[in-house]
PDB file of N, CA and C in Angstrom:
ATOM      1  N   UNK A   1      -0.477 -15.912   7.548  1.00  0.00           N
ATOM      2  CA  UNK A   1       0.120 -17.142   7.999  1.00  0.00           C
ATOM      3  C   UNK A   1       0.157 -17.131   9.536  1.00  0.00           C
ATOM      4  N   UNK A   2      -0.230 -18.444   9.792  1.00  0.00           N
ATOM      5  CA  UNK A   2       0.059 -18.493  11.231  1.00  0.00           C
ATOM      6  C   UNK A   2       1.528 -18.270  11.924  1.00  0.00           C
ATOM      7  N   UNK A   3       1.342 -17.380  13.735  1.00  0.00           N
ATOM      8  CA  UNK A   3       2.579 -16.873  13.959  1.00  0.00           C
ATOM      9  C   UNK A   3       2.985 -18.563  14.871  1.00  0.00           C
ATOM     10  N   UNK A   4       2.089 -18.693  15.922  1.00  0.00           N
ATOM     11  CA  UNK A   4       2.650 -19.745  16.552  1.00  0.00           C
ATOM     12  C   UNK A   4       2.667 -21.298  16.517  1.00  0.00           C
ATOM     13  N   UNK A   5       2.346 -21.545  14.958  1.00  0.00           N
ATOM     14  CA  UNK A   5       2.551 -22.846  14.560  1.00  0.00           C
ATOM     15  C   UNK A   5       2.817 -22.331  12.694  1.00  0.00           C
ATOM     16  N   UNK A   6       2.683 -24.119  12.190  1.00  0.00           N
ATOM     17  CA  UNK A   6       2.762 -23.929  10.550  1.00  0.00           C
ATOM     18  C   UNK A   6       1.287 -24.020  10.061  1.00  0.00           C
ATOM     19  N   UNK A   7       0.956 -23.425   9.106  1.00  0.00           N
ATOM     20  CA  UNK A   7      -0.700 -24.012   8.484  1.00  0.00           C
ATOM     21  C   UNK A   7      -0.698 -24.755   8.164  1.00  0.00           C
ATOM     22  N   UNK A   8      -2.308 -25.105   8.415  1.00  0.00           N
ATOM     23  CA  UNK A   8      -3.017 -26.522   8.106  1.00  0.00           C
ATOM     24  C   UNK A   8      -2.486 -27.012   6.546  1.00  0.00           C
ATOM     25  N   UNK A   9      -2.248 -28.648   6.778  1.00  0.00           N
ATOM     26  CA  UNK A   9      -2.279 -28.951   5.099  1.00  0.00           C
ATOM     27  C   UNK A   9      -2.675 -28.654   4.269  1.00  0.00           C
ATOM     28  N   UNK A  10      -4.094 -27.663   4.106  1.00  0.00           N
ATOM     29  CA  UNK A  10      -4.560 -27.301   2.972  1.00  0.00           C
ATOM     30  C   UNK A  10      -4.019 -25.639   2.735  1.00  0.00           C
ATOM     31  N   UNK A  11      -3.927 -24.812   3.711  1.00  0.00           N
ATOM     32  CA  UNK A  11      -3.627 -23.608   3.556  1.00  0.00           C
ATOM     33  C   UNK A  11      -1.681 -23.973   3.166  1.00  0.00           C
ATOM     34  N   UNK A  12      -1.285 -25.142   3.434  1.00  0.00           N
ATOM     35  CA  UNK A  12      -0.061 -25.151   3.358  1.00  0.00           C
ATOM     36  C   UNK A  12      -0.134 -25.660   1.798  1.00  0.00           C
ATOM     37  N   UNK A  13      -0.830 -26.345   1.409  1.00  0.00           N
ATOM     38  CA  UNK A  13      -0.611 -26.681  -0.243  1.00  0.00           C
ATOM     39  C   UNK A  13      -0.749 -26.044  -1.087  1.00  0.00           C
ATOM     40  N   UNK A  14      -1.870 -24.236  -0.368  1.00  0.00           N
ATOM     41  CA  UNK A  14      -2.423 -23.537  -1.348  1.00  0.00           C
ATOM     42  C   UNK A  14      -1.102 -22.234  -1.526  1.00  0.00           C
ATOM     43  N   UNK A  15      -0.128 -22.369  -0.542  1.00  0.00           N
ATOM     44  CA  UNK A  15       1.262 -21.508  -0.312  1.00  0.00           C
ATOM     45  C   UNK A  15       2.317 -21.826  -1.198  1.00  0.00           C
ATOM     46  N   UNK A  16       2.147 -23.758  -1.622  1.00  0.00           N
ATOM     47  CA  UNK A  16       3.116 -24.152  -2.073  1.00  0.00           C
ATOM     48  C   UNK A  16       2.996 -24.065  -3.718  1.00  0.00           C
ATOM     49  N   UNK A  17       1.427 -23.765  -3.831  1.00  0.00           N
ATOM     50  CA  UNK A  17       0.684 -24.066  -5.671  1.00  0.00           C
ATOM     51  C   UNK A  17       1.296 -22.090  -5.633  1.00  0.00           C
ATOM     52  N   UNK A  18       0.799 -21.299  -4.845  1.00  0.00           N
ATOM     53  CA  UNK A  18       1.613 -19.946  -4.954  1.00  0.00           C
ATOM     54  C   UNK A  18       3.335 -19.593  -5.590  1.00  0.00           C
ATOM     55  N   UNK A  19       3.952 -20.561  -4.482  1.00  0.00           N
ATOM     56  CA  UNK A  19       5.333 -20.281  -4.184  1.00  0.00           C
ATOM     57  C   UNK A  19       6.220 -20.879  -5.476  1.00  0.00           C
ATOM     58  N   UNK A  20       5.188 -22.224  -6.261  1.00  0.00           N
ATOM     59  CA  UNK A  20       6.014 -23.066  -6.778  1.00  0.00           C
ATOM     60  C   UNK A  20       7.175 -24.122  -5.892  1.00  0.00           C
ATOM     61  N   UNK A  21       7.024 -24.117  -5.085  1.00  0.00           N
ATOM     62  CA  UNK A  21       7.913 -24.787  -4.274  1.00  0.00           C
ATOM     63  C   UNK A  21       7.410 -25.102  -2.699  1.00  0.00           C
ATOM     64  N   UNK A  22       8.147 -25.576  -2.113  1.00  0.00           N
ATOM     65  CA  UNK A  22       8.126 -25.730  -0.518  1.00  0.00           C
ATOM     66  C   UNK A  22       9.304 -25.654   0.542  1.00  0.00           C
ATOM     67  N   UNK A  23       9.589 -24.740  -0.339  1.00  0.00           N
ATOM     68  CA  UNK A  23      11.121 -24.094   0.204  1.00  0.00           C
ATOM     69  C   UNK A  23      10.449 -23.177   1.197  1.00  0.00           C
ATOM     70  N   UNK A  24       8.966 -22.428   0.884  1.00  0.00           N
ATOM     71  CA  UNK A  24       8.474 -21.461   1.846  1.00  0.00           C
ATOM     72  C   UNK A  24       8.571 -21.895   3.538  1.00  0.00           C
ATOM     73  N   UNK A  25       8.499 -23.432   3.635  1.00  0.00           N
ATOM     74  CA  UNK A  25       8.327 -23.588   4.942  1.00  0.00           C
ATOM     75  C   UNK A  25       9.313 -23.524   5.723  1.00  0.00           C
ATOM     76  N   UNK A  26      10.765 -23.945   4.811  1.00  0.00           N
ATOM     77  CA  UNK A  26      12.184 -23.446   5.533  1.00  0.00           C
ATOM     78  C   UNK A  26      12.870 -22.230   5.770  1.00  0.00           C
ATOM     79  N   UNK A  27      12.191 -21.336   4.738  1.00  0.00           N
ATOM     80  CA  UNK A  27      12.161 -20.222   5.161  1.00  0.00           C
ATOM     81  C   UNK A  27      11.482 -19.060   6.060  1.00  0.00           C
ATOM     82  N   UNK A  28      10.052 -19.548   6.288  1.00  0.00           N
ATOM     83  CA  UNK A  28       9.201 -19.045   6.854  1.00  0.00           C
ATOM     84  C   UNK A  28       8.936 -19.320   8.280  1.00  0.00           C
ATOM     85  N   UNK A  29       9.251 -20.537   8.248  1.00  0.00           N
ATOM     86  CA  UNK A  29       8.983 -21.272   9.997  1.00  0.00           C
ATOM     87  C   UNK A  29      10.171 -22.029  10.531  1.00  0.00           C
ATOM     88  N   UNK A  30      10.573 -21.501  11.636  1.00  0.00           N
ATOM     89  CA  UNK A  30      11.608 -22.454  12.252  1.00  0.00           C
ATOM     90  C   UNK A  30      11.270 -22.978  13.944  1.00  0.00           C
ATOM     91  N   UNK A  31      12.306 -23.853  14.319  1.00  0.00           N
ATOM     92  CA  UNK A  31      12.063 -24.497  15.433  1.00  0.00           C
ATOM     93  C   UNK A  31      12.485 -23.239  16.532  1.00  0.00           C
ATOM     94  N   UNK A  32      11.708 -23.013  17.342  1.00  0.00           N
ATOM     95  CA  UNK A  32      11.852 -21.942  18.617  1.00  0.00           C
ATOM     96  C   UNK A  32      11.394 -22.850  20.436  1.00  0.00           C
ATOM     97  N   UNK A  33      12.947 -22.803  20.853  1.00  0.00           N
ATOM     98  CA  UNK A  33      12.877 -24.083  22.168  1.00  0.00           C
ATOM     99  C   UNK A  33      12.933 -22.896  23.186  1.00  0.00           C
ATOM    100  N   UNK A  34      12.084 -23.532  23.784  1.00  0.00           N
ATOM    101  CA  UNK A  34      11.436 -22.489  24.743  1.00  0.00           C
ATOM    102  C   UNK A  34      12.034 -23.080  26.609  1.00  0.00           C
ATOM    103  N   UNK A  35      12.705 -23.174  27.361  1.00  0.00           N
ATOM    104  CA  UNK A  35      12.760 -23.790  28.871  1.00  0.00           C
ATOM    105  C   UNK A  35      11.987 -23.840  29.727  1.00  0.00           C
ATOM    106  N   UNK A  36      11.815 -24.705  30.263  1.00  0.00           N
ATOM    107  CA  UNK A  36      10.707 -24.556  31.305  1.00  0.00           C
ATOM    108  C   UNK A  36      10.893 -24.516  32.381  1.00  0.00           C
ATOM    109  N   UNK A  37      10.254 -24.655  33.628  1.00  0.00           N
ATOM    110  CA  UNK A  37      10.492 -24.557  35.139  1.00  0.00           C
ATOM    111  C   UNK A  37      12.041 -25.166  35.279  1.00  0.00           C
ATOM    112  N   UNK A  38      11.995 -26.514  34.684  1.00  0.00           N
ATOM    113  CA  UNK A  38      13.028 -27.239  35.333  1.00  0.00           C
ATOM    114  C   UNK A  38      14.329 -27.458  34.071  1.00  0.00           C
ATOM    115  N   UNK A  39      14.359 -26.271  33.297  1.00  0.00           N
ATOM    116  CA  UNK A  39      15.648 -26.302  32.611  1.00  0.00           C
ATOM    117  C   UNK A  39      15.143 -27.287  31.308  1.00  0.00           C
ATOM    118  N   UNK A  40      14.481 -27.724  30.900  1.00  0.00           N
ATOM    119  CA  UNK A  40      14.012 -28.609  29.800  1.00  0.00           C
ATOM    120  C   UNK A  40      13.714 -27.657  28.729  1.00  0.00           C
ATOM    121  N   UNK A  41      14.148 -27.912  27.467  1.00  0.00           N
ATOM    122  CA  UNK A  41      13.951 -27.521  26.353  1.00  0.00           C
ATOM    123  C   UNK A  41      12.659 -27.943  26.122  1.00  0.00           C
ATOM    124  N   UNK A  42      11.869 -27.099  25.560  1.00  0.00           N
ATOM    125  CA  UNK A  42      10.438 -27.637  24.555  1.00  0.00           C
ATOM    126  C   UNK A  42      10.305 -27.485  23.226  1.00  0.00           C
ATOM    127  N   UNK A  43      10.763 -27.748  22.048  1.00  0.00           N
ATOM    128  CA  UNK A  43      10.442 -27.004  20.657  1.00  0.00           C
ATOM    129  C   UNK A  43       9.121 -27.265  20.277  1.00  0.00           C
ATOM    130  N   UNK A  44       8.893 -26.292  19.382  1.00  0.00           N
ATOM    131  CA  UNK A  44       7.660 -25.765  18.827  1.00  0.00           C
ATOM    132  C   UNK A  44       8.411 -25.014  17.686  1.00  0.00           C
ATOM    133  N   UNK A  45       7.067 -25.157  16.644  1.00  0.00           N
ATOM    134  CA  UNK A  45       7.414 -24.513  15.044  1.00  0.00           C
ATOM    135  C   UNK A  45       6.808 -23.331  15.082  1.00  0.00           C
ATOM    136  N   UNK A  46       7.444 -21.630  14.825  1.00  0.00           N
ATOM    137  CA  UNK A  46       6.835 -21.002  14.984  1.00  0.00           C
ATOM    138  C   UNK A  46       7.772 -19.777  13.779  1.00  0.00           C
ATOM    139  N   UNK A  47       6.782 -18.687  13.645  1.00  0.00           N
ATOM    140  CA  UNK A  47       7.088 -18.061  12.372  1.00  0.00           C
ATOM    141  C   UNK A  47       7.993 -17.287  12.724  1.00  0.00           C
ATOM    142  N   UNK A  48       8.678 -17.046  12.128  1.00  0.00           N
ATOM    143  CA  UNK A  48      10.615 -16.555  11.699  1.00  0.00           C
ATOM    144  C   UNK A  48      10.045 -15.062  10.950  1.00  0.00           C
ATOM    145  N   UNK A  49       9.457 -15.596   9.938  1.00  0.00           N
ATOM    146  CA  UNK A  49       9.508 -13.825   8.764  1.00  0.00           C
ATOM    147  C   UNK A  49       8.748 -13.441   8.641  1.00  0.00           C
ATOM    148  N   UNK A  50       9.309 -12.030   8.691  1.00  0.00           N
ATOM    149  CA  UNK A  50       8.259 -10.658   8.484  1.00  0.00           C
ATOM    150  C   UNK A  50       7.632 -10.604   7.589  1.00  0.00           C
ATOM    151  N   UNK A  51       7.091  -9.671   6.516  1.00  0.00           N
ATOM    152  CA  UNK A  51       6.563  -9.448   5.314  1.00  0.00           C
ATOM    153  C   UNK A  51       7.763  -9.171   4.951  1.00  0.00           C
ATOM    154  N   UNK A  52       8.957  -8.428   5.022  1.00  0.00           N
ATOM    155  CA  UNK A  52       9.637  -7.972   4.426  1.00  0.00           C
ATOM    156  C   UNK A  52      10.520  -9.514   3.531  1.00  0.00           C
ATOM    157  N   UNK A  53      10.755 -10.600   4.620  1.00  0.00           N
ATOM    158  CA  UNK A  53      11.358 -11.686   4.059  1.00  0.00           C
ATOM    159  C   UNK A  53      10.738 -12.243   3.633  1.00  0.00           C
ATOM    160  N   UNK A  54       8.721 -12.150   3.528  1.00  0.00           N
ATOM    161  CA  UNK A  54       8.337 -13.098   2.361  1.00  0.00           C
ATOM    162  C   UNK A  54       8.563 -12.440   1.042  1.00  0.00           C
ATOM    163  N   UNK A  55       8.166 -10.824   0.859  1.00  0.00           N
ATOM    164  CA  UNK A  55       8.108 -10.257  -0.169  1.00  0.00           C
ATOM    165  C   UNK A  55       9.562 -10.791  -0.694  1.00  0.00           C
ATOM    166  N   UNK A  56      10.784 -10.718  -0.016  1.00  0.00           N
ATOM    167  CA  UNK A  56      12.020 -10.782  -0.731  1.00  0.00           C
ATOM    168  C   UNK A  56      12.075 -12.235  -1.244  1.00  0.00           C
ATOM    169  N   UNK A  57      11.158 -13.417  -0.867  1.00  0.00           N
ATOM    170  CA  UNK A  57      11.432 -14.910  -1.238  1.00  0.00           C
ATOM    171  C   UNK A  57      10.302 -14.876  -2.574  1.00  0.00           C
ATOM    172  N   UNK A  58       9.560 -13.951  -2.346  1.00  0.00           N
ATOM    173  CA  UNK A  58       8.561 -14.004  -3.568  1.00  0.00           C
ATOM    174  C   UNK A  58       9.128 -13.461  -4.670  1.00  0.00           C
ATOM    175  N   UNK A  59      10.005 -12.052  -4.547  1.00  0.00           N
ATOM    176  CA  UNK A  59      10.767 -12.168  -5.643  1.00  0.00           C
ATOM    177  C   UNK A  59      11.383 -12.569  -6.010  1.00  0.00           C
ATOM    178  N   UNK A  60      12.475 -13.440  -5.493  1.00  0.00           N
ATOM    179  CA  UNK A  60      13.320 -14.356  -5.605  1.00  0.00           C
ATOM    180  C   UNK A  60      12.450 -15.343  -6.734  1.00  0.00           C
ATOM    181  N   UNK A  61      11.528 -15.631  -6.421  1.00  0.00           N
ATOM    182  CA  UNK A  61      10.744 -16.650  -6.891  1.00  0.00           C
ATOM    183  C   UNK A  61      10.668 -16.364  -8.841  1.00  0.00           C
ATOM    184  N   UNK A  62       9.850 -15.025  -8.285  1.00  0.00           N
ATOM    185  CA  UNK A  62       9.362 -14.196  -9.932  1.00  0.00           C
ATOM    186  C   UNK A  62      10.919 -13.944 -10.894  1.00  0.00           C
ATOM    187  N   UNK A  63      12.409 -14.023  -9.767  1.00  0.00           N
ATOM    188  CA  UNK A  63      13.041 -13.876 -10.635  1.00  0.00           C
ATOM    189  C   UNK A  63      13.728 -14.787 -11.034  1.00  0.00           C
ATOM    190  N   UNK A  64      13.609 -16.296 -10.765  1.00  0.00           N
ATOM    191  CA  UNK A  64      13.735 -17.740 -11.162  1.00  0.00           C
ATOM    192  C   UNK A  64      12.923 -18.024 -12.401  1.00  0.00           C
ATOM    193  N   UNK A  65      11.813 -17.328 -12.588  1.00  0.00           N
ATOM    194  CA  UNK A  65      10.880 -17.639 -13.682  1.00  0.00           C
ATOM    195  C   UNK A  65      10.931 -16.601 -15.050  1.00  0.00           C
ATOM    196  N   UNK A  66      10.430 -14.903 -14.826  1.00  0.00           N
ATOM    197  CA  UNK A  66      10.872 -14.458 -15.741  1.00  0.00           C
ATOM    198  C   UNK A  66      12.078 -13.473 -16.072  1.00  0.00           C
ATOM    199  N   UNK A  67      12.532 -12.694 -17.107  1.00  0.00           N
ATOM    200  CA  UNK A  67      13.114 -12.327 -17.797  1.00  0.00           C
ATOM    201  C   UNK A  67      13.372 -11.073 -17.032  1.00  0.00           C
ATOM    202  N   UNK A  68      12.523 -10.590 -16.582  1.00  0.00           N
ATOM    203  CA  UNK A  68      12.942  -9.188 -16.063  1.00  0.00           C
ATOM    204  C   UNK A  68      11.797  -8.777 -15.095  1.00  0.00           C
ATOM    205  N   UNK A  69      12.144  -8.336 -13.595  1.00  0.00           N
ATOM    206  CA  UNK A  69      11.441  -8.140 -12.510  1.00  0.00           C
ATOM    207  C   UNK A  69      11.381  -6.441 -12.549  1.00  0.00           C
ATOM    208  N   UNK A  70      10.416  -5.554 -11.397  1.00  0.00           N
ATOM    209  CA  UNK A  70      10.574  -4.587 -10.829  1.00  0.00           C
ATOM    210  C   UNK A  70      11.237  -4.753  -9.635  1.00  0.00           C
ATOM    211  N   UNK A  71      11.799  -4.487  -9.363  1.00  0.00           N
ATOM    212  CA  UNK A  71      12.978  -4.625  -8.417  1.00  0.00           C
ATOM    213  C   UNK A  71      11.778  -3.937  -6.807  1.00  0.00           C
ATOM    214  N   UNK A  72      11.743  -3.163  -7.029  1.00  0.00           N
ATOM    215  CA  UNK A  72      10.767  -2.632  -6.025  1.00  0.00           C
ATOM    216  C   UNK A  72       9.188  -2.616  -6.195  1.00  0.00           C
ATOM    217  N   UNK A  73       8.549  -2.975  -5.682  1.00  0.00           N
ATOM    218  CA  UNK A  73       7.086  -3.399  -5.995  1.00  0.00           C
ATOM    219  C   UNK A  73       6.296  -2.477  -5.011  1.00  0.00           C
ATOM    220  N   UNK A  74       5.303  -1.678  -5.579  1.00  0.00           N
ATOM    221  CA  UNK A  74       4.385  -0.721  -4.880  1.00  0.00           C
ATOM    222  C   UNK A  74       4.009  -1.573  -3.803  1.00  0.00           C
ATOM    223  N   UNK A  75       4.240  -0.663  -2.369  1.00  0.00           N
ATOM    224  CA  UNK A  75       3.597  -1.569  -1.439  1.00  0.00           C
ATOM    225  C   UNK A  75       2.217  -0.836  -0.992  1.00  0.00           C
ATOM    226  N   UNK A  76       0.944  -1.298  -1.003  1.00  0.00           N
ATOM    227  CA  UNK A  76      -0.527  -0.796  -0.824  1.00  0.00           C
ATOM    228  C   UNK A  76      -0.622  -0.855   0.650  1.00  0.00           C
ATOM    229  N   UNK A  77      -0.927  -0.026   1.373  1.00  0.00           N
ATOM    230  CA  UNK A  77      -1.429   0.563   2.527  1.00  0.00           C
ATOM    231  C   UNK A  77      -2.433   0.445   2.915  1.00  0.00           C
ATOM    232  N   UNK A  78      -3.121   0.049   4.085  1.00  0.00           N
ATOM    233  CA  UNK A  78      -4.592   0.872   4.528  1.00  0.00           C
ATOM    234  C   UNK A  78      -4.336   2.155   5.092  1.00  0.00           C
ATOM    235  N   UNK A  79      -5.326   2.218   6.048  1.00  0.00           N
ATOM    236  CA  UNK A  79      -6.020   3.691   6.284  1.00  0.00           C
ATOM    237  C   UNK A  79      -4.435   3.668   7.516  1.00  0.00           C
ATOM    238  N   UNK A  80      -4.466   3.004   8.118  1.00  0.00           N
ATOM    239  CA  UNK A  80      -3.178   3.230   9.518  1.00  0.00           C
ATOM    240  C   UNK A  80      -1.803   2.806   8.929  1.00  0.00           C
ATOM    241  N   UNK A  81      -1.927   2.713   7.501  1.00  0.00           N
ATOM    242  CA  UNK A  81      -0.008   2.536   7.407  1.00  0.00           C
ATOM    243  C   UNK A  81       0.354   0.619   7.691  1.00  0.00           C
ATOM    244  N   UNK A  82      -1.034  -0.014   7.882  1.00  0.00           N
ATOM    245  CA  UNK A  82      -0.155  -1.187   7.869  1.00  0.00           C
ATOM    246  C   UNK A  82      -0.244  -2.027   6.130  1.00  0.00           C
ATOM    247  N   UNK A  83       0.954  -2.732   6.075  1.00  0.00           N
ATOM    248  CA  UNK A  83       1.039  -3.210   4.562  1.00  0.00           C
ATOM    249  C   UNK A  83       0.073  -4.178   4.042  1.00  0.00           C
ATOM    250  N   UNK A  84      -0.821  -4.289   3.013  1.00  0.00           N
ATOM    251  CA  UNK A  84      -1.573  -4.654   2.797  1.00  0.00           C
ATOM    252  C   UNK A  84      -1.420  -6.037   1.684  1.00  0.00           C
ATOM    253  N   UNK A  85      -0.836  -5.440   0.421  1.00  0.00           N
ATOM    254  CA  UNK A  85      -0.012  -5.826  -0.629  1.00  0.00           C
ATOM    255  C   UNK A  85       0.728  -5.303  -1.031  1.00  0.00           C
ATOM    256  N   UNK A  86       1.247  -6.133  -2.002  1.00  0.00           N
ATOM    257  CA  UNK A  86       2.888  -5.824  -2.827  1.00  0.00           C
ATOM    258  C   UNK A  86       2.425  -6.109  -4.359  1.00  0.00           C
ATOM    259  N   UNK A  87       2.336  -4.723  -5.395  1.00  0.00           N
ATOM    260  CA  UNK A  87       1.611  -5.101  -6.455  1.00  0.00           C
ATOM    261  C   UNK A  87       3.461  -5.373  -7.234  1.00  0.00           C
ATOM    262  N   UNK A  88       3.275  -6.507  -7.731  1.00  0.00           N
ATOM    263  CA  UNK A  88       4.845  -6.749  -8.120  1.00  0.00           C
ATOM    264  C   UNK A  88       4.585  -6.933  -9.758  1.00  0.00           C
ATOM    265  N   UNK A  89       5.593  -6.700 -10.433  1.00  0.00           N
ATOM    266  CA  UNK A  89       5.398  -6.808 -11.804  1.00  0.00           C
ATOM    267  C   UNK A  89       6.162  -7.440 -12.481  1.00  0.00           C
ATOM    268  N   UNK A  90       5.964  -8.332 -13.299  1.00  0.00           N
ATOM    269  CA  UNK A  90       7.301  -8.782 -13.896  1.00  0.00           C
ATOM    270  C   UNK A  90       7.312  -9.550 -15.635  1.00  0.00           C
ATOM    271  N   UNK A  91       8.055  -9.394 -16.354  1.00  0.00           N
ATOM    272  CA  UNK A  91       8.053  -9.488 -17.743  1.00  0.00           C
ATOM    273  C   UNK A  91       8.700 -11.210 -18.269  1.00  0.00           C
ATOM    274  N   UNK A  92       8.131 -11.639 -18.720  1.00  0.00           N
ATOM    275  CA  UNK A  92       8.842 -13.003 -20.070  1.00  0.00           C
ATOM    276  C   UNK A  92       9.007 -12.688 -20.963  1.00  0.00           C
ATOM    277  N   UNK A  93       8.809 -11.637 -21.590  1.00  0.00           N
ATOM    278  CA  UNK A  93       9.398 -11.631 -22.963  1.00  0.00           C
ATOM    279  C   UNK A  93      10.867 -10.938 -22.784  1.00  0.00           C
ATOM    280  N   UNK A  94      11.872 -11.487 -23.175  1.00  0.00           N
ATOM    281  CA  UNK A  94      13.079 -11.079 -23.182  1.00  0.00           C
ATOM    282  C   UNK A  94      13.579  -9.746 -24.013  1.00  0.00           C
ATOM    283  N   UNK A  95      13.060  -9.732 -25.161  1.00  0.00           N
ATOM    284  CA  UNK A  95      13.192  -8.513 -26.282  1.00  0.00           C
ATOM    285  C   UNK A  95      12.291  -7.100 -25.087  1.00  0.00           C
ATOM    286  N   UNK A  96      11.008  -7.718 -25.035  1.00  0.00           N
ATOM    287  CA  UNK A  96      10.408  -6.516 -24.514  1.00  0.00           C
ATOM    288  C   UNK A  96      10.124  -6.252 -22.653  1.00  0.00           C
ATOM    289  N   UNK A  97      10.940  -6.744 -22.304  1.00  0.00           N
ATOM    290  CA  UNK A  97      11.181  -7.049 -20.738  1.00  0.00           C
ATOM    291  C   UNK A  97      11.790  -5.303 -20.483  1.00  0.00           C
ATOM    292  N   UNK A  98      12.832  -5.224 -20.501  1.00  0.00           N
ATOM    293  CA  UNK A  98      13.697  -3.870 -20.463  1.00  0.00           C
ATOM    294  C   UNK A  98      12.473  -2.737 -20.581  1.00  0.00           C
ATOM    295  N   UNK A  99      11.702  -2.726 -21.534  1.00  0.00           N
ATOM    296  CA  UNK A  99      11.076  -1.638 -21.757  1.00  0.00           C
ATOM    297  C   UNK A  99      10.069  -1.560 -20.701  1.00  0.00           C
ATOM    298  N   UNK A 100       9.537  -2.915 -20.451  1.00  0.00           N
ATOM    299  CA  UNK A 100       7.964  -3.214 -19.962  1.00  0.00           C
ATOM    300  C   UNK A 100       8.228  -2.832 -18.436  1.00  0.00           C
ATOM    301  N   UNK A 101       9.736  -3.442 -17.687  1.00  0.00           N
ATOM    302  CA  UNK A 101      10.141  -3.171 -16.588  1.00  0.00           C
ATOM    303  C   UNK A 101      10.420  -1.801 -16.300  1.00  0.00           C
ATOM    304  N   UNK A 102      10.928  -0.924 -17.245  1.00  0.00           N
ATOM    305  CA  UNK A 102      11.055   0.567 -16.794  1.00  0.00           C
ATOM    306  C   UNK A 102       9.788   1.061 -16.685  1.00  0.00           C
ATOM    307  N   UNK A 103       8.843   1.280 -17.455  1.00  0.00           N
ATOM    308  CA  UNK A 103       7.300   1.312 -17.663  1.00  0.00           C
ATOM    309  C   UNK A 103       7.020   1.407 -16.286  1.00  0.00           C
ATOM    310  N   UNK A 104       6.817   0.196 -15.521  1.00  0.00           N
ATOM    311  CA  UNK A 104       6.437  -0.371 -14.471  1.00  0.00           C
ATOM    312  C   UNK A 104       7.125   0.243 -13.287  1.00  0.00           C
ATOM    313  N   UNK A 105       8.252   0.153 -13.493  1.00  0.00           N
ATOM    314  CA  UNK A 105       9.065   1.037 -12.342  1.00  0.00           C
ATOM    315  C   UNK A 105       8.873   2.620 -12.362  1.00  0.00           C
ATOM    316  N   UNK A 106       8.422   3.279 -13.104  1.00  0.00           N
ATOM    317  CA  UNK A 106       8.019   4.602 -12.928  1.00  0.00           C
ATOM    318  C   UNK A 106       6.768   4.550 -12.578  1.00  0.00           C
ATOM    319  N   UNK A 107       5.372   3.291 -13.202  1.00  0.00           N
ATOM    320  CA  UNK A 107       4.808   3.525 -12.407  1.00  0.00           C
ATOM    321  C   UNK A 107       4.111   3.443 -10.741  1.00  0.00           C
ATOM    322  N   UNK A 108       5.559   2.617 -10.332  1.00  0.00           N
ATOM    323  CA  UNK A 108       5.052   1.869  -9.377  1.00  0.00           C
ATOM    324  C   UNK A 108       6.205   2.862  -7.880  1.00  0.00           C
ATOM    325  N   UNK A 109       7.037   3.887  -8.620  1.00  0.00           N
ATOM    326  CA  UNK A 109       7.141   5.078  -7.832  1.00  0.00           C
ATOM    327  C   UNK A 109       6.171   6.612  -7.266  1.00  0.00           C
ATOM    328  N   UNK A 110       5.441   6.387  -8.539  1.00  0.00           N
ATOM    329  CA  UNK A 110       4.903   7.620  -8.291  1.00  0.00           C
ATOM    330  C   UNK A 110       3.158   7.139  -7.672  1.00  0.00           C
TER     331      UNK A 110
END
């Protein structure tokens, strides 16, 4: 996502068919007023969250929908340590959620 503006309408519709919503943009981008020579405010829309606060709005998301989440989601690395993805897991079946989520959480420690 872009840092010093919001994305284009299409990268922004393809966030919102993701997110289920368009709550992402109030969370993701806010107004940042910048002064200039002569004391004048300027705003501009510019990005607010880390990975850490999308990953936490994405689960938020997965846990609006199903039955039972991994609470912690393997985060994938490259070669220098920066975060790549978040393999997240999460269950609808209510009977077999409990089981499917522990499953997942052991394997997504080791």
């Amino acid at each position: 996502m872009p840092k010093d503006a919001p994305p284009d309408s299409l990268w922004a519709k393809r966030l919102t068919v993701i997110f289920g919503t368009e709550e992402w943009k109030s969370r993701f981008y806010g107004e940042s007023k910048k002064a200039d020579l002569f004391g004048e405010g300027q705003g501009s829309i510019v990005k607010i969250a880390g990975m850490d606060d999308i990953l936490v709005f994405f689960l938020e998301r997965l846990r609006s929908i199903f039955s039972k989440i991994v609470e912690r989601p393997l985060i994938l690395e490259n070669s220098r340590h920066t975060p790549m993805y978040a393999l997240c897991f999460a269950a609808g079946n209510p009977r077999g959620a409990p089981t499917a989520v522990k499953i997942a959480s052991h394997l997504t420690r080791s």
